[in-house]
PDB file of N, CA and C in Angstrom:
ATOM      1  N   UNK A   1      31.417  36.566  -5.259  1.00  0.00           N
ATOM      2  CA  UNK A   1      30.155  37.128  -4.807  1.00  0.00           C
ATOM      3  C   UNK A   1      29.035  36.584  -5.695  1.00  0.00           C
ATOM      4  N   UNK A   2      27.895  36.105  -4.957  1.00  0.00           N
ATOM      5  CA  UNK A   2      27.076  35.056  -5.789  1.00  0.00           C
ATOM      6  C   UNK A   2      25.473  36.670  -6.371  1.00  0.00           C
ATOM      7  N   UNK A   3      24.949  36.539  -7.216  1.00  0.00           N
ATOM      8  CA  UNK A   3      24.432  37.541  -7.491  1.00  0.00           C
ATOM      9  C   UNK A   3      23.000  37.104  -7.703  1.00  0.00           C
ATOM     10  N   UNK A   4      21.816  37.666  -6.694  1.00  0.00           N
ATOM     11  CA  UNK A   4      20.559  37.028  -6.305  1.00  0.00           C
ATOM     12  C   UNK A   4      19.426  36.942  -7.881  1.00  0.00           C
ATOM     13  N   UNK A   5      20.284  37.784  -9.266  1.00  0.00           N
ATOM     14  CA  UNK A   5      19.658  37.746 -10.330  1.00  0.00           C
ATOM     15  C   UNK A   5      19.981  36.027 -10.761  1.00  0.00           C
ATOM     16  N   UNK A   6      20.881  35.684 -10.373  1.00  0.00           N
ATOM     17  CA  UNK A   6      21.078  33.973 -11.093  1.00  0.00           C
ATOM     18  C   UNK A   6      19.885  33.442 -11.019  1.00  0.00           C
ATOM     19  N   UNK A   7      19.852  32.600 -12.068  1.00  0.00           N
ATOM     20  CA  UNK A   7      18.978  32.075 -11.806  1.00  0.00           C
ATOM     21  C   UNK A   7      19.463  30.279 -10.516  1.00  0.00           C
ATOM     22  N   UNK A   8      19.236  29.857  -9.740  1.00  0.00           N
ATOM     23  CA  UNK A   8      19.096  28.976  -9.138  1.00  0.00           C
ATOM     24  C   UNK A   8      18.395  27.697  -9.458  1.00  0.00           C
ATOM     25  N   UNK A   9      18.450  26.603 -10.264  1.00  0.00           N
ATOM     26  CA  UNK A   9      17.109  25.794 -10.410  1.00  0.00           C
ATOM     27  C   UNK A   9      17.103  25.028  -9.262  1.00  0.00           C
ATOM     28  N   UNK A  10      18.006  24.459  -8.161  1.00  0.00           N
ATOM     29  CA  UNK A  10      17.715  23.718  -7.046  1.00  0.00           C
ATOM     30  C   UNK A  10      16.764  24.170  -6.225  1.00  0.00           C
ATOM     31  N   UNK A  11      16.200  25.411  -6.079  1.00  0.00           N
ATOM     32  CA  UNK A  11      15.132  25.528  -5.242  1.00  0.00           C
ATOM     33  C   UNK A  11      13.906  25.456  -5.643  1.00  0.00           C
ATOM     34  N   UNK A  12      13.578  25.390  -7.187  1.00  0.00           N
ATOM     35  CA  UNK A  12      12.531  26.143  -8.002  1.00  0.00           C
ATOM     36  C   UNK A  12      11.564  24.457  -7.629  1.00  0.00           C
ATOM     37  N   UNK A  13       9.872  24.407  -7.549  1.00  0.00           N
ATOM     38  CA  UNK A  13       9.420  23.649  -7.690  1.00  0.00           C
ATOM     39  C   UNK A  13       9.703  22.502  -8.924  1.00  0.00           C
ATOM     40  N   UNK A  14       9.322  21.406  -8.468  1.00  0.00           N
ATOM     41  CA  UNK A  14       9.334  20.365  -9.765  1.00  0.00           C
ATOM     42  C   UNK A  14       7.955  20.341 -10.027  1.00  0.00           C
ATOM     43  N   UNK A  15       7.055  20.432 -11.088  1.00  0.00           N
ATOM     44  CA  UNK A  15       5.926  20.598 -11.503  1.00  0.00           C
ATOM     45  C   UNK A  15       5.829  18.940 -12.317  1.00  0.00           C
ATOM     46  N   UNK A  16       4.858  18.565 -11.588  1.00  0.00           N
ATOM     47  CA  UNK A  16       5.020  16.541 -12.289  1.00  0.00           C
ATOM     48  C   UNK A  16       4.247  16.640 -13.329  1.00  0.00           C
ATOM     49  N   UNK A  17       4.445  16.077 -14.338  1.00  0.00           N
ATOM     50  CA  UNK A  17       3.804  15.062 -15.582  1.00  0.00           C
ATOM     51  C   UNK A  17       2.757  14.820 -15.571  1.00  0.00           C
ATOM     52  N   UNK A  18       1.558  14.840 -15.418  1.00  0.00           N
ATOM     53  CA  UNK A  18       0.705  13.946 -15.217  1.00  0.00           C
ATOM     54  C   UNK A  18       0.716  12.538 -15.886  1.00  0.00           C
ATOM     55  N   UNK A  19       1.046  12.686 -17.742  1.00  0.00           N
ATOM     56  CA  UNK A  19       1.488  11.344 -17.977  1.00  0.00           C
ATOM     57  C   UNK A  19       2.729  11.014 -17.902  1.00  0.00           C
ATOM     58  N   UNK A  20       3.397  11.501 -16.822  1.00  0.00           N
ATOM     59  CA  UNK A  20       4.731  10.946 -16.839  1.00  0.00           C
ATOM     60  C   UNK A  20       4.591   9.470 -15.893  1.00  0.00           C
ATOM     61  N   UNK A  21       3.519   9.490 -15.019  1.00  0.00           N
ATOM     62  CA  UNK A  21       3.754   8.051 -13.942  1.00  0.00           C
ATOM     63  C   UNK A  21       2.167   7.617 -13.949  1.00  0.00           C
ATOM     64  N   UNK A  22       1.674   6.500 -13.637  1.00  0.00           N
ATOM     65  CA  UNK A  22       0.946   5.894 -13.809  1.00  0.00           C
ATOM     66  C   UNK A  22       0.550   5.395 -11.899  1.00  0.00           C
ATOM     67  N   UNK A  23      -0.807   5.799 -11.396  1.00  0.00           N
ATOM     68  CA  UNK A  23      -0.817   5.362 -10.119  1.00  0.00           C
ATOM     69  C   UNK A  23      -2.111   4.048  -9.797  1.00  0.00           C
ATOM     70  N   UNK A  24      -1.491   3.205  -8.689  1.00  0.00           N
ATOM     71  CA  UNK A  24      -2.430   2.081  -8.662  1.00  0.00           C
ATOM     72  C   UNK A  24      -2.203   2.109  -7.011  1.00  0.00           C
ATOM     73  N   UNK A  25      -3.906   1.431  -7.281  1.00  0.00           N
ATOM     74  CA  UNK A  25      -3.988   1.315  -5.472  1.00  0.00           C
ATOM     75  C   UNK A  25      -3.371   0.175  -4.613  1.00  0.00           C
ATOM     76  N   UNK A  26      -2.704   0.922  -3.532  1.00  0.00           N
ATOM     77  CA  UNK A  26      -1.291  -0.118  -2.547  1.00  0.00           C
ATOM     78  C   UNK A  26      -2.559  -1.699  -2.420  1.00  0.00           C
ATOM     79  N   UNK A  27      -2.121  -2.434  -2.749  1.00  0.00           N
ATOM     80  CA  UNK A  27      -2.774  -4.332  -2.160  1.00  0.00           C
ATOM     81  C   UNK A  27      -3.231  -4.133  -0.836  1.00  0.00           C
ATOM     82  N   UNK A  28      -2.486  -3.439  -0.265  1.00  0.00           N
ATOM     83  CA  UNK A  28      -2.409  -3.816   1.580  1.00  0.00           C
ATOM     84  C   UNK A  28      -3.119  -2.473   2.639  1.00  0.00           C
ATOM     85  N   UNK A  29      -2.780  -1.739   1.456  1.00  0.00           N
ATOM     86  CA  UNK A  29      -3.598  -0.082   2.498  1.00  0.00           C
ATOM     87  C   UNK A  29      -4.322   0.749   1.080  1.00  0.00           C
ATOM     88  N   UNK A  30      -4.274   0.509   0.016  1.00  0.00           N
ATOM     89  CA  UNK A  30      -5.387   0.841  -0.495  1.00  0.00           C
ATOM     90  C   UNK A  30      -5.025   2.359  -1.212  1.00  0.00           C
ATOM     91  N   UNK A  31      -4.331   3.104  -0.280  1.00  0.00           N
ATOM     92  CA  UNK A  31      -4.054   4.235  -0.988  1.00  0.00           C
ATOM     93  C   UNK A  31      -2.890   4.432  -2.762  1.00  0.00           C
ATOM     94  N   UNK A  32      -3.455   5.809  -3.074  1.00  0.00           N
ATOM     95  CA  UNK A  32      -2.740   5.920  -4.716  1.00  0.00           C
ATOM     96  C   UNK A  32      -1.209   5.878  -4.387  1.00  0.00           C
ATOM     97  N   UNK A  33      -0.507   4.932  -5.320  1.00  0.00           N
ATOM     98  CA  UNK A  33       1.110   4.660  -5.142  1.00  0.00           C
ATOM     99  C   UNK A  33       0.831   4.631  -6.395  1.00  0.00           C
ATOM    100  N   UNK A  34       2.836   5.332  -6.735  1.00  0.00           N
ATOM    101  CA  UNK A  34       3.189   4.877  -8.347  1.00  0.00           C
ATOM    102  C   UNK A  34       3.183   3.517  -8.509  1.00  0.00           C
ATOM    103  N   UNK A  35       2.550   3.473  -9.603  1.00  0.00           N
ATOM    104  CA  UNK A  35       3.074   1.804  -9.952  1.00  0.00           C
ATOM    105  C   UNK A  35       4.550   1.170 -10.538  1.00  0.00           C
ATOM    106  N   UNK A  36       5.692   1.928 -10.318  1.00  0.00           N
ATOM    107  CA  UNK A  36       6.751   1.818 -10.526  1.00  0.00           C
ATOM    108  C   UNK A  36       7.870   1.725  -9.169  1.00  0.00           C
ATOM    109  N   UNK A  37       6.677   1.902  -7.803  1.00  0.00           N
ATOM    110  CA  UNK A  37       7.489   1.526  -6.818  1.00  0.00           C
ATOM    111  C   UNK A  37       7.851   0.367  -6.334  1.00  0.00           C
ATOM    112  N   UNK A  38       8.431   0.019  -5.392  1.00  0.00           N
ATOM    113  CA  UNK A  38       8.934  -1.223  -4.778  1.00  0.00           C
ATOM    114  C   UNK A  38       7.999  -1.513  -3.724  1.00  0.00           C
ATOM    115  N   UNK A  39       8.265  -0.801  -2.920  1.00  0.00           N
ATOM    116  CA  UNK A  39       7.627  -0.424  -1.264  1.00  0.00           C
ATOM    117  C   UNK A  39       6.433   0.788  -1.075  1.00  0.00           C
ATOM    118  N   UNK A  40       5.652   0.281  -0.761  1.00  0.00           N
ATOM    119  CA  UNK A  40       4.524   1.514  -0.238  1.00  0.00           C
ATOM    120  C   UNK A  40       5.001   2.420   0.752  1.00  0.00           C
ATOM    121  N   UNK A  41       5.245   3.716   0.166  1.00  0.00           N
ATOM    122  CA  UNK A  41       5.521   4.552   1.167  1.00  0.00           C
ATOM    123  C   UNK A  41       4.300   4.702   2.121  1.00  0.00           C
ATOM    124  N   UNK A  42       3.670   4.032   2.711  1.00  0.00           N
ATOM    125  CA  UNK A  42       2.212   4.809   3.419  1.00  0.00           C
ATOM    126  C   UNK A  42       2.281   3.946   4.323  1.00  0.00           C
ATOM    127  N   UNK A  43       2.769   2.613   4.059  1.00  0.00           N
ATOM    128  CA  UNK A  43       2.113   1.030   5.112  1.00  0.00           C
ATOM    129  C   UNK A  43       3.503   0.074   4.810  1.00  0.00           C
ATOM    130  N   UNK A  44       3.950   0.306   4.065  1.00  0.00           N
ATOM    131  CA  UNK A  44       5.390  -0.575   3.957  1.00  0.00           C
ATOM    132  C   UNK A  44       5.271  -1.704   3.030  1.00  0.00           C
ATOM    133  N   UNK A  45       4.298  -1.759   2.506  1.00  0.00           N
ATOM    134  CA  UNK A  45       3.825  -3.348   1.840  1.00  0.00           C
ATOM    135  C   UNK A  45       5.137  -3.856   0.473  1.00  0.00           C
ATOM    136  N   UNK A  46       5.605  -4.522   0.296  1.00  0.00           N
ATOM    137  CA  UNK A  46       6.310  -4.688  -0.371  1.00  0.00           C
ATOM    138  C   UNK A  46       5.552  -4.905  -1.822  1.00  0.00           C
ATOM    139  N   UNK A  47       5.635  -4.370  -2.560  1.00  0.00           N
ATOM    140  CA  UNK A  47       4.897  -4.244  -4.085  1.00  0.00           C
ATOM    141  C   UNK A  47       5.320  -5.996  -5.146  1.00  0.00           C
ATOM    142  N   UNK A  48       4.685  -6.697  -5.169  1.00  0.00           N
ATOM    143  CA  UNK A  48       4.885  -7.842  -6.002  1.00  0.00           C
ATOM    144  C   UNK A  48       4.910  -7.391  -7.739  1.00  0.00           C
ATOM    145  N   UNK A  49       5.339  -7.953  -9.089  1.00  0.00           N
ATOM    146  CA  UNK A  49       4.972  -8.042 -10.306  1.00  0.00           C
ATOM    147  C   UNK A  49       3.519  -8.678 -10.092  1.00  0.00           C
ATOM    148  N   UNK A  50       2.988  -9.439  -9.461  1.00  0.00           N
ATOM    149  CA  UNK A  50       1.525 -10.003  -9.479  1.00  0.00           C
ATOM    150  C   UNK A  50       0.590  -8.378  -8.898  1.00  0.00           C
ATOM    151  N   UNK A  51       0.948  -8.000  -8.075  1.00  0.00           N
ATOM    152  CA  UNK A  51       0.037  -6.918  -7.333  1.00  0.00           C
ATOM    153  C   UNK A  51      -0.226  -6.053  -8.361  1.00  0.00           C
ATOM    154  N   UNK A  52       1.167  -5.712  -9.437  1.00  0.00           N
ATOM    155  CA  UNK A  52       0.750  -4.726 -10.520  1.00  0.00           C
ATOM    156  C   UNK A  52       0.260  -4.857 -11.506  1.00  0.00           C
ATOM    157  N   UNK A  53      -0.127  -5.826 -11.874  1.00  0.00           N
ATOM    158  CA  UNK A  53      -1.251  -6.693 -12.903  1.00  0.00           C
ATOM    159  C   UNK A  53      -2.604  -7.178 -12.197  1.00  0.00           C
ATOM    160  N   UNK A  54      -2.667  -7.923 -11.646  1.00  0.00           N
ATOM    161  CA  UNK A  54      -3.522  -8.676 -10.648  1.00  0.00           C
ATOM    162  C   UNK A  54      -3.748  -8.275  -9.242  1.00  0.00           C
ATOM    163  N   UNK A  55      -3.987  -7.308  -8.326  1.00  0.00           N
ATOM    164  CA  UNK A  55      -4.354  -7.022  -7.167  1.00  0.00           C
ATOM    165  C   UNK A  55      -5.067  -8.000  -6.688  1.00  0.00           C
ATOM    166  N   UNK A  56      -4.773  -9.011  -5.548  1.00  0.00           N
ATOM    167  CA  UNK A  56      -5.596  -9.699  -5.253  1.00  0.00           C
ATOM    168  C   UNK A  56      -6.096  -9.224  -3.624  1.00  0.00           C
ATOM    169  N   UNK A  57      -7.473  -9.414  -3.609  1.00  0.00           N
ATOM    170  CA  UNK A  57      -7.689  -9.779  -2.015  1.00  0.00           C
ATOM    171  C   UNK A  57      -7.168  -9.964  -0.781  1.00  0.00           C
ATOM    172  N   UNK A  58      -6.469 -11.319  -1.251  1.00  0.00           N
ATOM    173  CA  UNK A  58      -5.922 -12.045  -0.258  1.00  0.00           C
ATOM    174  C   UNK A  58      -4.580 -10.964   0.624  1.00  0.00           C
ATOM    175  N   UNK A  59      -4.496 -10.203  -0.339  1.00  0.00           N
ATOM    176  CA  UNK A  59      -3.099  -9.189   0.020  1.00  0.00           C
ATOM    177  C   UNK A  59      -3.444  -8.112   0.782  1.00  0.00           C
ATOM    178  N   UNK A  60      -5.123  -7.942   1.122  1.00  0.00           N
ATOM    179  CA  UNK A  60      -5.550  -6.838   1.629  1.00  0.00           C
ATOM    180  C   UNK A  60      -5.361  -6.899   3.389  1.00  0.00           C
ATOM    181  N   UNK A  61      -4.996  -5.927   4.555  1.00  0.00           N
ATOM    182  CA  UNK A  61      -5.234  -6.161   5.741  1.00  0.00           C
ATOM    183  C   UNK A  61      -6.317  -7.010   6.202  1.00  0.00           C
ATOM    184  N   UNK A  62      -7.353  -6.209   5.959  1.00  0.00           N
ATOM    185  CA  UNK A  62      -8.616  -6.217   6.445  1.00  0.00           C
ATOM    186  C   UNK A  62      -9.147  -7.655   6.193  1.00  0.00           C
ATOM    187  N   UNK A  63      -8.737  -8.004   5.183  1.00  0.00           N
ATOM    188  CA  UNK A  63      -9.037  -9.556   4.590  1.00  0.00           C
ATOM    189  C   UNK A  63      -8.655 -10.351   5.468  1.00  0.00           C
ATOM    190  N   UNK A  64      -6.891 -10.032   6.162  1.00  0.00           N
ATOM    191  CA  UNK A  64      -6.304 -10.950   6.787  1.00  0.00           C
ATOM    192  C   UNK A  64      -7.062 -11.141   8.260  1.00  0.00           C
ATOM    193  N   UNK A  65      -7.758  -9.657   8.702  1.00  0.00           N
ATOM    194  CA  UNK A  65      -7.783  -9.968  10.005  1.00  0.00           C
ATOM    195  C   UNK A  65      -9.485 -10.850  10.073  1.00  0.00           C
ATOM    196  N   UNK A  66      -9.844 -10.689   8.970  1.00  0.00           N
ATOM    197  CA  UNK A  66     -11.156 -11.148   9.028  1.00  0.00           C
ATOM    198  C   UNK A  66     -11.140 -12.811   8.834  1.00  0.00           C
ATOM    199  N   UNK A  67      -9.911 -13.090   8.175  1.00  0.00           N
ATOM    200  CA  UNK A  67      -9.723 -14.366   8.207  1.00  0.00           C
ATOM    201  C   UNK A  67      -9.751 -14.931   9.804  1.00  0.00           C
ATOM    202  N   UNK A  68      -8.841 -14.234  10.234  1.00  0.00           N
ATOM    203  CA  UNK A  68      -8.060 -14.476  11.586  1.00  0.00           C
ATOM    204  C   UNK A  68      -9.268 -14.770  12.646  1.00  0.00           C
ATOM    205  N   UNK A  69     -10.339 -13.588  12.389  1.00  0.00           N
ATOM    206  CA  UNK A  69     -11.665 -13.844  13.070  1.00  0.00           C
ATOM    207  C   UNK A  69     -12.747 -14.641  13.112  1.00  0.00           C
ATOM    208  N   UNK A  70     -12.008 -15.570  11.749  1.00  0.00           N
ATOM    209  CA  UNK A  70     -13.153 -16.549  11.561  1.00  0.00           C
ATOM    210  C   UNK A  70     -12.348 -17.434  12.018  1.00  0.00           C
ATOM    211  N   UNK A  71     -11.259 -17.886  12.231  1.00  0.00           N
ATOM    212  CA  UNK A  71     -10.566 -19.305  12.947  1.00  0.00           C
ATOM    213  C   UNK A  71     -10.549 -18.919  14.437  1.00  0.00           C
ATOM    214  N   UNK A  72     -10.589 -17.982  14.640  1.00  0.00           N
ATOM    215  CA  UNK A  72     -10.917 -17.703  16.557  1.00  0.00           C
ATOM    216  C   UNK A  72     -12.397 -18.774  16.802  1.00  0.00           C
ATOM    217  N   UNK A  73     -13.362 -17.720  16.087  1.00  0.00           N
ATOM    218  CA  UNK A  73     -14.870 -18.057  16.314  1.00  0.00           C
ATOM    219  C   UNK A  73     -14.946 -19.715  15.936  1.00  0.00           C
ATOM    220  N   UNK A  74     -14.399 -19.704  14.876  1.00  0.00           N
ATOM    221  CA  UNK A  74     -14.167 -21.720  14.698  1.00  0.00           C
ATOM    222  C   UNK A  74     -13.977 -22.401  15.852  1.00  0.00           C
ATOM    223  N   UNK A  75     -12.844 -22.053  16.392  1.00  0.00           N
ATOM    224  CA  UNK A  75     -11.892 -22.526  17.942  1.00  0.00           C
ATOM    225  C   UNK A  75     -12.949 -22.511  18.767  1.00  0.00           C
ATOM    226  N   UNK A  76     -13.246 -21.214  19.025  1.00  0.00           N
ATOM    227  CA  UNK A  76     -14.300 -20.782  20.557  1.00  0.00           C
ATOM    228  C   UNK A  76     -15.253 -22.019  20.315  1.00  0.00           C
ATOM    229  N   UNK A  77     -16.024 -21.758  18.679  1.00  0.00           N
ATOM    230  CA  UNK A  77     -17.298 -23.104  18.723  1.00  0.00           C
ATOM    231  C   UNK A  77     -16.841 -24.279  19.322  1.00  0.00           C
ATOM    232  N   UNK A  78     -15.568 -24.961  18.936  1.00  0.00           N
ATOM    233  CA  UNK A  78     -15.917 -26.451  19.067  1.00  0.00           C
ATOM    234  C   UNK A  78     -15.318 -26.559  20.185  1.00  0.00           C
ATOM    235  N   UNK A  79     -14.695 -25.029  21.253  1.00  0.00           N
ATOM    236  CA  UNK A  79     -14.038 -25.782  22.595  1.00  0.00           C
ATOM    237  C   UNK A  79     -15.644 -24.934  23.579  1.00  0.00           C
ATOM    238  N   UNK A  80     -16.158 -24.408  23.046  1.00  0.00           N
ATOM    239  CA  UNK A  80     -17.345 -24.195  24.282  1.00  0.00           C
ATOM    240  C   UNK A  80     -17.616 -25.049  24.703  1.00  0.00           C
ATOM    241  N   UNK A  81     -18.373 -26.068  23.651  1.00  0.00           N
ATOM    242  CA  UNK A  81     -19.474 -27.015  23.880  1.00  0.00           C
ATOM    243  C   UNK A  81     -18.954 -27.853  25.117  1.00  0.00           C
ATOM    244  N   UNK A  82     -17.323 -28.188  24.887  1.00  0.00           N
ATOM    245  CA  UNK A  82     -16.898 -29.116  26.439  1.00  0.00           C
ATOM    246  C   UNK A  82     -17.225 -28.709  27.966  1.00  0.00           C
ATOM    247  N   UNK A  83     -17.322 -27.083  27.941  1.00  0.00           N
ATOM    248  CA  UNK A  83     -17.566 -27.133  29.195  1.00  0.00           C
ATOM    249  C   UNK A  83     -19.225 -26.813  29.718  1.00  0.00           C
ATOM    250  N   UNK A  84     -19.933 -26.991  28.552  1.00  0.00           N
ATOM    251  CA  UNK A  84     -21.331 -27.001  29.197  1.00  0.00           C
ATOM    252  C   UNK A  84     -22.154 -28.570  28.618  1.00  0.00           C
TER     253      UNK A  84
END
């Protein structure tokens, strides 16, 4: 017979560290991740040794699609001109 005075610790909250983990913003979605993860839990981004020293740009979405929008608009320019 289990007796409801025990104490239990599997249910009890875990109360975090504050200096126990260190957080940096995901390369790819921007939001706070430990910097001791692998994978962004939020967007999936796979975490590099460069991303956790060096965050670059180039690793950001928004960067990529803006790239993407400037080689469209490149394209469109130099195939308009043929048909007028």
């Amino acid at each position: 017979e289990m007796n409801d005075d025990e104490d239990d610790d599997w249910d009890d909250p875990v109360e975090a560290d504050p200096n126990d983990e260190s957080e940096m913003p995901c390369p790819d979605c921007g939001r706070l991740i430990y910097d001791d993860v692998d994978v962004c839990p939020y967007c999936g981004y796979f975490i590099l040794d460069s991303d956790r020293t060096y965050p670059s740009l180039l690793n950001a979405t928004w960067f990529r699609w803006l790239g993407l929008l400037g080689i469209i608009l490149l394209l469109i320019s130099m195939i308009l001109p043929l048909f007028f």
